[in-house]
N, C-alpha and C. Protein backbone atom coordinates (compact mmCIF):
# COMPACT_ATOMS: atom_id res chain seq x y z
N UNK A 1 -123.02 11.55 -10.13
CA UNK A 1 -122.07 11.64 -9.04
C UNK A 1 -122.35 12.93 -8.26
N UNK A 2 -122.35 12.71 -7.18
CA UNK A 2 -123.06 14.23 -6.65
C UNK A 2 -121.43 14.55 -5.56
N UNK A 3 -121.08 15.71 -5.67
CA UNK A 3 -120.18 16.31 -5.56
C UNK A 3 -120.07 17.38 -4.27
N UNK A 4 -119.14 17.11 -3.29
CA UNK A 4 -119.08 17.61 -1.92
C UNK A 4 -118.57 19.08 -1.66
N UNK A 5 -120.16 19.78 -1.84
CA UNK A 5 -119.08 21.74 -1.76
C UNK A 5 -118.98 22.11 -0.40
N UNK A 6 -119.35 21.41 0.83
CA UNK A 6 -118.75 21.73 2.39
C UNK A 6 -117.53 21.86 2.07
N UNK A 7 -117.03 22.72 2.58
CA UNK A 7 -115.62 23.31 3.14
C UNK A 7 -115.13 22.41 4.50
N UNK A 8 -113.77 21.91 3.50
CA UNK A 8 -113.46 21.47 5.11
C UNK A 8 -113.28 22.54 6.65
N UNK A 9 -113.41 22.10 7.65
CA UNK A 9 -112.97 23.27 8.35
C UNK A 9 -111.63 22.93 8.53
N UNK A 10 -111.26 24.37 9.16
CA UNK A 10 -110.08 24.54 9.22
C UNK A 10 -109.71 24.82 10.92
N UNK A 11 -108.65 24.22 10.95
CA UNK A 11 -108.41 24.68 12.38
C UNK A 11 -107.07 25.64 12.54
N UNK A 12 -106.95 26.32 13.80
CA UNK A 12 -106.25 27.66 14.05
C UNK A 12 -105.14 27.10 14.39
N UNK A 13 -104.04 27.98 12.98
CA UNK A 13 -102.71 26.98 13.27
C UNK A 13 -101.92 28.07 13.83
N UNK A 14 -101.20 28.07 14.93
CA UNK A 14 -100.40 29.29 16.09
C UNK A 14 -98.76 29.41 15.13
N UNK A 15 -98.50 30.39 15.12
CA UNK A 15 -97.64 30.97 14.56
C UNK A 15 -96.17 31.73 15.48
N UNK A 16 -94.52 31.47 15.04
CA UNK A 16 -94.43 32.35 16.24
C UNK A 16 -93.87 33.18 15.77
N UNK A 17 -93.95 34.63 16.78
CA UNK A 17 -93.84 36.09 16.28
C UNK A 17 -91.81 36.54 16.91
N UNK A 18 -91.55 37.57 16.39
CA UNK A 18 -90.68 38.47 17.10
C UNK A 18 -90.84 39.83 16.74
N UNK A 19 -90.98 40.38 17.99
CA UNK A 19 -91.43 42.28 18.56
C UNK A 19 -89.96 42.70 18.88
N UNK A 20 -89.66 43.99 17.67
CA UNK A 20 -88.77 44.29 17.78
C UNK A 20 -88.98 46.21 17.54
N UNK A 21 -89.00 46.78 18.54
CA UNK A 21 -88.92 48.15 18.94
C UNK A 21 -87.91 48.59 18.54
N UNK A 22 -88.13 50.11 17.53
CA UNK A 22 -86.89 50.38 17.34
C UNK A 22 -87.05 51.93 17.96
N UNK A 23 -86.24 52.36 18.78
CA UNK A 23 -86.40 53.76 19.30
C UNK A 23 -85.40 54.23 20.05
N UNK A 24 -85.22 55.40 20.01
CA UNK A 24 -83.80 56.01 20.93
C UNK A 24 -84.77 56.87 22.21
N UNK A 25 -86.14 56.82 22.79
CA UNK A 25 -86.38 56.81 23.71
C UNK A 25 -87.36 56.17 24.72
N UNK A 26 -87.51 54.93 24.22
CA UNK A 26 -87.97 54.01 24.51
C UNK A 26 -87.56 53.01 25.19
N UNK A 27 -87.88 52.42 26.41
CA UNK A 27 -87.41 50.81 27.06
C UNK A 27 -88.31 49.92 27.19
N UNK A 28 -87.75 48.84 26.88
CA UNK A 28 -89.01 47.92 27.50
C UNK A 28 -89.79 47.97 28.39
N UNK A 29 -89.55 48.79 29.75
CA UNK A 29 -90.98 49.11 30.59
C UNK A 29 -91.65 49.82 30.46
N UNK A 30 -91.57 51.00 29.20
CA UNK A 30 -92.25 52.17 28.46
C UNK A 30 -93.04 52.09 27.34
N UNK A 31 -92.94 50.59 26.56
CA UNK A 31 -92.76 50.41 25.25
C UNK A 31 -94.20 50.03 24.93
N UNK A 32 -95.25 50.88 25.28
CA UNK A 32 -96.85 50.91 25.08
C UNK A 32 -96.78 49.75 23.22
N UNK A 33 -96.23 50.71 22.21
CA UNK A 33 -96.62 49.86 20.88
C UNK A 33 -96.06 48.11 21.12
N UNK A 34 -95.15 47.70 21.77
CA UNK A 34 -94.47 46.92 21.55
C UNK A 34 -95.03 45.79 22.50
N UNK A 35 -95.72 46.11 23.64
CA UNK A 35 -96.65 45.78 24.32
C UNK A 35 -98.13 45.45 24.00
N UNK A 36 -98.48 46.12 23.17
CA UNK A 36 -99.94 46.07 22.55
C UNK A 36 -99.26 44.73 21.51
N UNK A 37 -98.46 44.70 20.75
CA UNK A 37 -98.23 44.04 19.94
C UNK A 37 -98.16 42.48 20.30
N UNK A 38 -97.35 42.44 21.32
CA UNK A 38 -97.75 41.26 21.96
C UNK A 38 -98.49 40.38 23.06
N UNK A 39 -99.24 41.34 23.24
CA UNK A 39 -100.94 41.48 24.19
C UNK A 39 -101.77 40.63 22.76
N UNK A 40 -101.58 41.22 21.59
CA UNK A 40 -102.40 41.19 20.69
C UNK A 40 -102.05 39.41 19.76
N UNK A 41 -100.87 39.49 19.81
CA UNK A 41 -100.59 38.25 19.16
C UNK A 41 -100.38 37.42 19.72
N UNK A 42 -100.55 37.53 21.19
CA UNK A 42 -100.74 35.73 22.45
C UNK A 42 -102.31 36.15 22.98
N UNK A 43 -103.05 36.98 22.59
CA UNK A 43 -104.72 36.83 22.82
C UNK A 43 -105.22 36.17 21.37
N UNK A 44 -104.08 36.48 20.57
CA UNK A 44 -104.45 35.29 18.87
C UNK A 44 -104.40 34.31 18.92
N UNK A 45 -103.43 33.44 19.96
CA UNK A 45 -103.10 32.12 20.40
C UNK A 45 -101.77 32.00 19.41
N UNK A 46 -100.94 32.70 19.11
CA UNK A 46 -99.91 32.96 18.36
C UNK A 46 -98.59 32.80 19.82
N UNK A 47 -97.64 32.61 19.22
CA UNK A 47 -96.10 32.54 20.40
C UNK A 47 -95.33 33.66 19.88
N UNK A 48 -94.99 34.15 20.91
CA UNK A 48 -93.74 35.05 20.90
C UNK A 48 -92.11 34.69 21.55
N UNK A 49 -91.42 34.21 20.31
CA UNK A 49 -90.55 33.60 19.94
C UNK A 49 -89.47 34.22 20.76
N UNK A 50 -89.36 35.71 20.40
CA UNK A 50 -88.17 37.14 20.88
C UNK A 50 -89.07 38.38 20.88
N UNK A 51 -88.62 39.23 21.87
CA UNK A 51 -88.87 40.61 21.99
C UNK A 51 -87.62 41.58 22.23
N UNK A 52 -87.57 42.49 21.64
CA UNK A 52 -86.37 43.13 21.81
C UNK A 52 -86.22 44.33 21.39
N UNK A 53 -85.58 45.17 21.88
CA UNK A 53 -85.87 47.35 21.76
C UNK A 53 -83.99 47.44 21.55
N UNK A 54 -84.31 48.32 20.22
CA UNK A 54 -82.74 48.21 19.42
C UNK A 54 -83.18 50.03 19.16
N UNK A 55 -82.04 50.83 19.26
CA UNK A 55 -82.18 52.35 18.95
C UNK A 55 -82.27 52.33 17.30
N UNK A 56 -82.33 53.95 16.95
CA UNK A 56 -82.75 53.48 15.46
C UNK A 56 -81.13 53.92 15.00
N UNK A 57 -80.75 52.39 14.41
CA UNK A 57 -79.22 52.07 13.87
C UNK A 57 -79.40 51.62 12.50
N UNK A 58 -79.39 51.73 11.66
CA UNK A 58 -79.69 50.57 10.59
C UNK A 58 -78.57 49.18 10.98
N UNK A 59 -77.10 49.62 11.27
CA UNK A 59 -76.82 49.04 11.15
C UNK A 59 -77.55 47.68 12.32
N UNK A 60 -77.45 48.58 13.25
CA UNK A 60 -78.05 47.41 14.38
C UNK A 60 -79.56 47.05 14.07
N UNK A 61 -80.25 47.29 13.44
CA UNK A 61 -81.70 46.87 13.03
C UNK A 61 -81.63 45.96 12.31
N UNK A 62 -80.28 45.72 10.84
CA UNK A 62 -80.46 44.77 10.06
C UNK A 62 -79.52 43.74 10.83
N UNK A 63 -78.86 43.43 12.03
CA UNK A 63 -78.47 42.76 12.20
C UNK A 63 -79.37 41.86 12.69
N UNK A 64 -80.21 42.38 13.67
CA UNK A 64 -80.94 42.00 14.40
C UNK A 64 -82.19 40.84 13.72
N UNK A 65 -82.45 41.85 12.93
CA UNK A 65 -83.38 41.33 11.47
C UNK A 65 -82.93 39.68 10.96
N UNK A 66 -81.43 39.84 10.72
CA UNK A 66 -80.66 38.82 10.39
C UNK A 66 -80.88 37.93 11.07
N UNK A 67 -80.25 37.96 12.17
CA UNK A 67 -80.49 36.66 13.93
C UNK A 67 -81.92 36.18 13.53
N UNK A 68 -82.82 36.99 13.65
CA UNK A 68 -84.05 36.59 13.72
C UNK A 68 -84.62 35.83 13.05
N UNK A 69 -84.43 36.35 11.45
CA UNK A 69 -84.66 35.14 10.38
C UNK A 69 -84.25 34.14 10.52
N UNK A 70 -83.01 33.67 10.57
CA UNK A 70 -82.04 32.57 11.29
C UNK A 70 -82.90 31.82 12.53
N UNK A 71 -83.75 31.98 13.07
CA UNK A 71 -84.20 32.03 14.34
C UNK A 71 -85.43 30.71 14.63
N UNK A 72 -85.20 29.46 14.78
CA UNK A 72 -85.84 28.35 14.69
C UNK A 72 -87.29 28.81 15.42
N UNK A 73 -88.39 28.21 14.53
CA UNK A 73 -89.92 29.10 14.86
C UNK A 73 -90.48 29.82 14.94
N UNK A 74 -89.46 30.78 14.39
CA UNK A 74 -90.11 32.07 14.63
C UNK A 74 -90.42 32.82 12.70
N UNK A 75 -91.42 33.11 12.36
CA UNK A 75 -92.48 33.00 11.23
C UNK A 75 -92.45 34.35 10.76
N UNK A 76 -92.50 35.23 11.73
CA UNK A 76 -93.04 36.54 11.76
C UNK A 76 -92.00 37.16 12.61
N UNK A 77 -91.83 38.56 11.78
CA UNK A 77 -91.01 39.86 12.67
C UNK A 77 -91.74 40.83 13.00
N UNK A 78 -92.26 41.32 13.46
CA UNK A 78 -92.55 42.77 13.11
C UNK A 78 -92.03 44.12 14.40
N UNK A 79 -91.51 44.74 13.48
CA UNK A 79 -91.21 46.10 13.76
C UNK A 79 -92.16 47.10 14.35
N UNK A 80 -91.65 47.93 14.99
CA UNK A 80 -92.09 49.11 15.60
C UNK A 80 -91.58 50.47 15.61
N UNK A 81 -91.78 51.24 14.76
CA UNK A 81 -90.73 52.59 15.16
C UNK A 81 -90.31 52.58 14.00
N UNK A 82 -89.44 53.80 13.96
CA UNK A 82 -88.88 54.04 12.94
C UNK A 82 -88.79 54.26 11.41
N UNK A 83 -90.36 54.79 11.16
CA UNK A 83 -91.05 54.30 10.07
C UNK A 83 -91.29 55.59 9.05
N UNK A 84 -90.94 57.29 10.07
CA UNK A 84 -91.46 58.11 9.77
C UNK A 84 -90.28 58.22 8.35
N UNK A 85 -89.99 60.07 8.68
CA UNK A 85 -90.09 61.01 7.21
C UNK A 85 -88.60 61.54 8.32
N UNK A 86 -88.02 61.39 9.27
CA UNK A 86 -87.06 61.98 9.72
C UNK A 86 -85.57 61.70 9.59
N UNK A 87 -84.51 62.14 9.48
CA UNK A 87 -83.19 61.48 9.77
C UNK A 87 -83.06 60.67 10.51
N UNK A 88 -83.86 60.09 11.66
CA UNK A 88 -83.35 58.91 12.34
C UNK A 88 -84.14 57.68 11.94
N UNK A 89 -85.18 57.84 11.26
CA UNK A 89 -86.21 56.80 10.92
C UNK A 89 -85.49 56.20 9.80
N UNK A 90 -85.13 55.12 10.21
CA UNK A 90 -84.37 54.13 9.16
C UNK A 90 -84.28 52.51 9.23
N UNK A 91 -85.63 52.22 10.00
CA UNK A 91 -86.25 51.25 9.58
C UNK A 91 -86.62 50.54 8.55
N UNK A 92 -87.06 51.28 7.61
CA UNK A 92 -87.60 51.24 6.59
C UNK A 92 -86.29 50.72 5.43
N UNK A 93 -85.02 51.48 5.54
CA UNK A 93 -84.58 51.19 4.84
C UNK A 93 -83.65 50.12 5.02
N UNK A 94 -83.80 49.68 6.92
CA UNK A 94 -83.26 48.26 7.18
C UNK A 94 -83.84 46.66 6.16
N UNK A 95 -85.14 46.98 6.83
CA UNK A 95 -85.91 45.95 6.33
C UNK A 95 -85.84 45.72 4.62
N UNK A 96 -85.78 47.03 3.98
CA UNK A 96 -85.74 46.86 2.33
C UNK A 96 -84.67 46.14 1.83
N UNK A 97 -83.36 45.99 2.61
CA UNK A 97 -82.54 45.89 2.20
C UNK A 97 -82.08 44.54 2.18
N UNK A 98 -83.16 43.36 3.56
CA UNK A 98 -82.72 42.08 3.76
C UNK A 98 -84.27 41.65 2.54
N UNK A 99 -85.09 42.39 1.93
CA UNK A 99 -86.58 41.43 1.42
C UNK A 99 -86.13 40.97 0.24
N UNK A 100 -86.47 39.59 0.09
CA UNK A 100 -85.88 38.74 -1.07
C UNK A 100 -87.54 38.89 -1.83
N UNK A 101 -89.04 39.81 -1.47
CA UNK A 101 -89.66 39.78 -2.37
C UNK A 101 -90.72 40.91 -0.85
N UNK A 102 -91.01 42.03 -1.73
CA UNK A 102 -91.91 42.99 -0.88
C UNK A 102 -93.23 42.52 -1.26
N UNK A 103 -93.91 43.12 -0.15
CA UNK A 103 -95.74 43.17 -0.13
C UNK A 103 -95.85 44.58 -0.55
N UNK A 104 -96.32 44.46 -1.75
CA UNK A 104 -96.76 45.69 -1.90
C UNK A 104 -97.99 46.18 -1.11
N UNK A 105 -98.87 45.29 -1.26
CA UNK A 105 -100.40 45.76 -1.22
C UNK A 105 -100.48 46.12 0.47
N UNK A 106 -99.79 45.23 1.15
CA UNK A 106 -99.45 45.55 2.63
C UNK A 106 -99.57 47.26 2.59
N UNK A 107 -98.59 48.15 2.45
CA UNK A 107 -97.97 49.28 2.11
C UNK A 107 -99.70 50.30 2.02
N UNK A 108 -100.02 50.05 1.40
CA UNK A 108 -101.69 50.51 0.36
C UNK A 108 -102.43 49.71 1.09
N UNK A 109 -102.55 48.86 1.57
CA UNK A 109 -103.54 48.66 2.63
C UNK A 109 -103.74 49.20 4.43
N UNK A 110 -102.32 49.03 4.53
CA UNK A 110 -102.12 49.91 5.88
C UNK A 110 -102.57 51.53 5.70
N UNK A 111 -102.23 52.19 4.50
CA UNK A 111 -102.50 53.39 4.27
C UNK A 111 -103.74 53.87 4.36
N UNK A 112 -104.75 52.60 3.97
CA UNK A 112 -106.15 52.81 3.71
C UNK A 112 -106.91 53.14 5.14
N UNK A 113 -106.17 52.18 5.92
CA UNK A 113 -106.77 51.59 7.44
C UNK A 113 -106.08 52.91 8.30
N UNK A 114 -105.23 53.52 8.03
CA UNK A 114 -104.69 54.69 8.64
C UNK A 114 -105.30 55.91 8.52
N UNK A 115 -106.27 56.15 6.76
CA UNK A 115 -107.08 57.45 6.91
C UNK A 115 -108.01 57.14 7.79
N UNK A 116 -108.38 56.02 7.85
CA UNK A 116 -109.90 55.72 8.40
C UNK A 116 -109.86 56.45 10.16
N UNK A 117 -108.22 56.13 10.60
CA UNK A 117 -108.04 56.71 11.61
C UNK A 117 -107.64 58.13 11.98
N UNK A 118 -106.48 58.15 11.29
CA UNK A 118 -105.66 59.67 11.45
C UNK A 118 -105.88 60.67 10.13
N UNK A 119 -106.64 60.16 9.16
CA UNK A 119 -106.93 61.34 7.98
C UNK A 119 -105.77 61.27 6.86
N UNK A 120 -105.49 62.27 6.40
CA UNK A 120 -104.13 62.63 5.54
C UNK A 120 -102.72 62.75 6.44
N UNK A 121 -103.39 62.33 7.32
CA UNK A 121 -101.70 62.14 8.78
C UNK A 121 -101.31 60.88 7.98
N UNK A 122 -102.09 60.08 7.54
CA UNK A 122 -101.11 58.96 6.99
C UNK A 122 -100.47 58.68 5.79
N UNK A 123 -100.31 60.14 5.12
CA UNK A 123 -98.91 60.05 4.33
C UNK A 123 -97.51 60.10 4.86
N UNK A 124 -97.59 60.31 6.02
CA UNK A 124 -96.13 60.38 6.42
C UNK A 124 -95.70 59.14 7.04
N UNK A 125 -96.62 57.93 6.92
CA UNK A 125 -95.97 56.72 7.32
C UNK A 125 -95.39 56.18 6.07
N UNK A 126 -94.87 55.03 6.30
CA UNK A 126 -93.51 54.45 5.44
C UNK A 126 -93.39 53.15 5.68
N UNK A 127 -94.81 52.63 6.47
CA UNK A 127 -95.05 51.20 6.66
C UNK A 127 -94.35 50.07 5.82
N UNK A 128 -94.34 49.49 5.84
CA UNK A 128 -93.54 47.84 5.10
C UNK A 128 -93.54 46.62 5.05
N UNK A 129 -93.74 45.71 4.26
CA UNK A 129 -93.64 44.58 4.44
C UNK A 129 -92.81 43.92 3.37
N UNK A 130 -92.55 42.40 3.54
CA UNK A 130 -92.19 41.78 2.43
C UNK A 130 -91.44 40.38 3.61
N UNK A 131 -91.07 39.44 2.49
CA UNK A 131 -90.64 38.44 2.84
C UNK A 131 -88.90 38.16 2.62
N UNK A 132 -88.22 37.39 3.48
CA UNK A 132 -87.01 37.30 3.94
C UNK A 132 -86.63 35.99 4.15
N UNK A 133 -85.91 34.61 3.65
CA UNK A 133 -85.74 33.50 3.74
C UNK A 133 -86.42 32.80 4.37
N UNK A 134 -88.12 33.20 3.95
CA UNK A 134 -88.79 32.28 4.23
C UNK A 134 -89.67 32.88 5.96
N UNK A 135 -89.17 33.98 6.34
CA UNK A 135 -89.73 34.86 7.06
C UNK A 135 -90.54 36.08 6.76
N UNK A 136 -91.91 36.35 7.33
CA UNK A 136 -92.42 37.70 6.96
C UNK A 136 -91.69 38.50 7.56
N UNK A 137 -91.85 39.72 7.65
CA UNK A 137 -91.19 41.11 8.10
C UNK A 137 -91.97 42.15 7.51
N UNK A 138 -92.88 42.74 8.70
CA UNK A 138 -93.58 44.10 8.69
C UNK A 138 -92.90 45.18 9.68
N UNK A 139 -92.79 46.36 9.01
CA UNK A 139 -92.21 47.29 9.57
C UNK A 139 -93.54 48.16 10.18
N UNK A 140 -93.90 48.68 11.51
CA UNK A 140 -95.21 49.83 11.53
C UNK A 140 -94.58 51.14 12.35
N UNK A 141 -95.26 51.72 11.92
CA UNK A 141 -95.31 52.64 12.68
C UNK A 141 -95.25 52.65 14.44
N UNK A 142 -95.12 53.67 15.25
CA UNK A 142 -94.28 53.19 16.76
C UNK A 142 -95.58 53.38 17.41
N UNK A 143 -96.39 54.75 16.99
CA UNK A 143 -97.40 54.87 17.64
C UNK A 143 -98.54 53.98 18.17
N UNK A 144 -98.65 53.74 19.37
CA UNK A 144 -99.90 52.32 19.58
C UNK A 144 -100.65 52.17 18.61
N UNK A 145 -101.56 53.30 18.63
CA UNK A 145 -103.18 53.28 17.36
C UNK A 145 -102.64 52.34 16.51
N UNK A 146 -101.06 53.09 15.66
CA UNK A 146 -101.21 52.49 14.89
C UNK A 146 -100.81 50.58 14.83
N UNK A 147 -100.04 50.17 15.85
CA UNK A 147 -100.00 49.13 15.86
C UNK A 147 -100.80 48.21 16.12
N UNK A 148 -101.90 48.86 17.14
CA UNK A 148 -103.38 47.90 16.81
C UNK A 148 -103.98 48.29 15.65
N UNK A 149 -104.16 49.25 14.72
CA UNK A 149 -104.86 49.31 13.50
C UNK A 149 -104.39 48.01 12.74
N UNK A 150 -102.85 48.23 12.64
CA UNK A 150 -102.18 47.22 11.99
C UNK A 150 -102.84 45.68 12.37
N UNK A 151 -102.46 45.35 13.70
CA UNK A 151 -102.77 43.89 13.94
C UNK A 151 -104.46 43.67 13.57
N UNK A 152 -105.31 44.87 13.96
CA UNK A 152 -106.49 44.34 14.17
C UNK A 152 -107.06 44.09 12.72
N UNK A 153 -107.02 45.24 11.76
CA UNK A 153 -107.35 45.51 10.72
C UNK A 153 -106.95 44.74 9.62
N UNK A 154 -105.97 44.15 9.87
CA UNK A 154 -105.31 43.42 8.62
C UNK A 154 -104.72 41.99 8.93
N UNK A 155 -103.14 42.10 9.84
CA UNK A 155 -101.82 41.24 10.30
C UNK A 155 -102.81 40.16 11.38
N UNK A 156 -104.36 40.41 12.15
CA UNK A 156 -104.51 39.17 12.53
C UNK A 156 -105.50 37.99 12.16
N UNK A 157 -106.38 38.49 10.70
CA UNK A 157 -106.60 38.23 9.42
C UNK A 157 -105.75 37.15 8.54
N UNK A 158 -104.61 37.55 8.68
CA UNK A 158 -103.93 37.36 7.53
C UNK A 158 -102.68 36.09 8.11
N UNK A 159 -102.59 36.16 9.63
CA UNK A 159 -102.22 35.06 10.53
C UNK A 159 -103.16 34.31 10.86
N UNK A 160 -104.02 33.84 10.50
CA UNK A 160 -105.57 33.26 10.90
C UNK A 160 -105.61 32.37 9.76
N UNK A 161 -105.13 30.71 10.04
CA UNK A 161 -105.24 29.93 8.95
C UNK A 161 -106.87 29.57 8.18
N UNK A 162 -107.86 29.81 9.22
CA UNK A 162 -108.93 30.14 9.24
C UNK A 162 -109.68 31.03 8.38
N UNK A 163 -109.10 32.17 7.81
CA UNK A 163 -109.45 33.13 7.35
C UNK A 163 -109.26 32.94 5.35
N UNK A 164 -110.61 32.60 4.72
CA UNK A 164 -110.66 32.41 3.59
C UNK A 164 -110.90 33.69 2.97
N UNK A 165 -110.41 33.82 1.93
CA UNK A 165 -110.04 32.96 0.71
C UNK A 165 -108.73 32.93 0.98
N UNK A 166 -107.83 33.37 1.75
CA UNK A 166 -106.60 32.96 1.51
C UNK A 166 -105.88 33.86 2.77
N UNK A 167 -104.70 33.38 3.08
CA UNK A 167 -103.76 34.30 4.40
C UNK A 167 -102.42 33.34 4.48
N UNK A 168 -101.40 34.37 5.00
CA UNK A 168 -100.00 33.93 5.38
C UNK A 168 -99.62 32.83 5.77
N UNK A 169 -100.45 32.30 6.14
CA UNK A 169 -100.32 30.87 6.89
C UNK A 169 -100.27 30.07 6.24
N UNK A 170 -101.37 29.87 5.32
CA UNK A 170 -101.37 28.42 4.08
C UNK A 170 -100.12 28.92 2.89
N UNK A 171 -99.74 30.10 3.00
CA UNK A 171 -98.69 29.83 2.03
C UNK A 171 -96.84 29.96 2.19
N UNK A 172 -97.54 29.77 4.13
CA UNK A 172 -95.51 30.11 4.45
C UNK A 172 -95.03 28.62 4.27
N UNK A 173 -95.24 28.04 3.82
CA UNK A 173 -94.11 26.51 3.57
C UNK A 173 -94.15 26.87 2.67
N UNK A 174 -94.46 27.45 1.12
CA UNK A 174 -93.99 27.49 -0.03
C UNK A 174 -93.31 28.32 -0.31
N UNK A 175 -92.75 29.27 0.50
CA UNK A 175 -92.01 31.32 0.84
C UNK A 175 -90.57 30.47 -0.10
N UNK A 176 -90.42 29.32 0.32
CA UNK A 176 -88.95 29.41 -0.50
C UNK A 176 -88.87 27.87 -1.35
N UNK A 177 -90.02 27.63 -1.82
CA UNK A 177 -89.99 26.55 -2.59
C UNK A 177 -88.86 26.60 -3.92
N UNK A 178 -88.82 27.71 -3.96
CA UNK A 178 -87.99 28.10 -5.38
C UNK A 178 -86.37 27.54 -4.89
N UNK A 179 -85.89 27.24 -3.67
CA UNK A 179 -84.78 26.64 -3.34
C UNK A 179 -84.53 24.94 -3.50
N UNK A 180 -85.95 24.91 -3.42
CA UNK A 180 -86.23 22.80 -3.48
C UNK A 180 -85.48 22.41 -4.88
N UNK A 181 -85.78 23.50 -5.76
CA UNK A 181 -85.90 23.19 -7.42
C UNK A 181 -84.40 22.87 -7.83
N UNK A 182 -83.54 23.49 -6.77
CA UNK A 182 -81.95 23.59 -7.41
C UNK A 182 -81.33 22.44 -7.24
C-alpha cells in the first residue's frame, strides 16, 4: 500500500481583529502604534472588527475587553499601551484578570524579539497574552517598533492558517471545547 506524505495545502483563513489603544495622550488621529497595527493586519487579509482608544483605566480597559469578547467575529484583541513599569500602566493587570488560560511562551518570546531590537530595554515591558471565552487577547507595548516587532515577528505567523507546524487558527474552535462536555 503506498502511502500519501503530500501535505494537503492549506488555504489563508482571514480572521477578525479588535485595536484597542490604551493611553491618556493619545487620539485616534495620533495613534502611530494603533495604526501600524491595523495597516498590518488588513495587508494580512485579516478584518478589523473594532478600533478604539480608552485612557489607562483598568476599570474602563476591562470593560471594554468584556464588550469585545462578547463581540460576534471578532477572534483577536490586541492591546496597545499600557504595558510599562509605571503607576498608570495597568493594562496588564486588566487583561490578567478576564484570561481563563495565559500564553506563557508569548511573554518569553516577545522578550526575545525585543533584545534583538532595543537590548536590555526590554525588561521593562510587561507584554501579555492569553485566552478569554474563546477569544485571544495580547497586550503590547504602545511604542510602534514594538508593535510591528510584535505583528511581524511572531502574531502574523501565528494568524496564518498556513503556517506549519501549528498556529492560532487551527486551534481557535477548540479554545472552549471544555464547555461542549457539560
Amino acid at each position: 500500500m503506498k502511502i500519501n506524505n503530500k501535505k494537503k495545502e492549506r488555504h489563508f483563513i482571514p480572521m477578525g481583529f479588535g485595536v484597542l489603544t490604551v493611553s491618556d495622550s493619545r487620539t485616534l488621529t495620533n495613534d502611530k502604534s494603533g495604526d501600524i497595527l491595523e495597516n498590518r493586519i488588513l495587508n494580512a487579509g485579516h478584518n478589523i472588527v473594532v478600533r478604539d482608544l480608552v485612557k489607562d483605566n483598568k476599570v474602563t480597559i476591562k470593560k471594554i475587553l468584556k464588550k469585545w469578547i462578547l463581540t460576534k467575529n471578532l477572534d483577536v484583541i490586541i492591546s496597545t499601551g499600557g504595558t510599562g513599569l509605571t503607576g498608570r500602566d495597568v493594562t496588564v493587570e486588566a487583561h490578567n484578570d478576564l484570561y481563563e488560560k495565559k500564553i506563557n511562551a508569548f511573554e518569553i518570546l516577545f522578550t526575545k524579539v525585543s533584545i534583538e531590537t532595543i537590548g536590555t530595554s526590554a525588561i521593562q515591558s510587561r507584554a501579555c497574552a492569553g485566552v478569554a471565552s474563546g477569544t485571544f487577547l495580547f497586550a503590547l507595548p504602545g511604542s510602534p517598533s514594538a508593535c510591528k516587532d510584535a505583528w511581524d515577528k511572531i502574531l502574523c505567523k501565528q494568524f496564518d492558517y498556513r503556517n506549519l507546524p501549528c498556529n492560532f487558527v487551527e486551534i481557535l474552535p477548540r479554545l472552549e471545547e471544555h464547555k461542549k462536555r457539560k
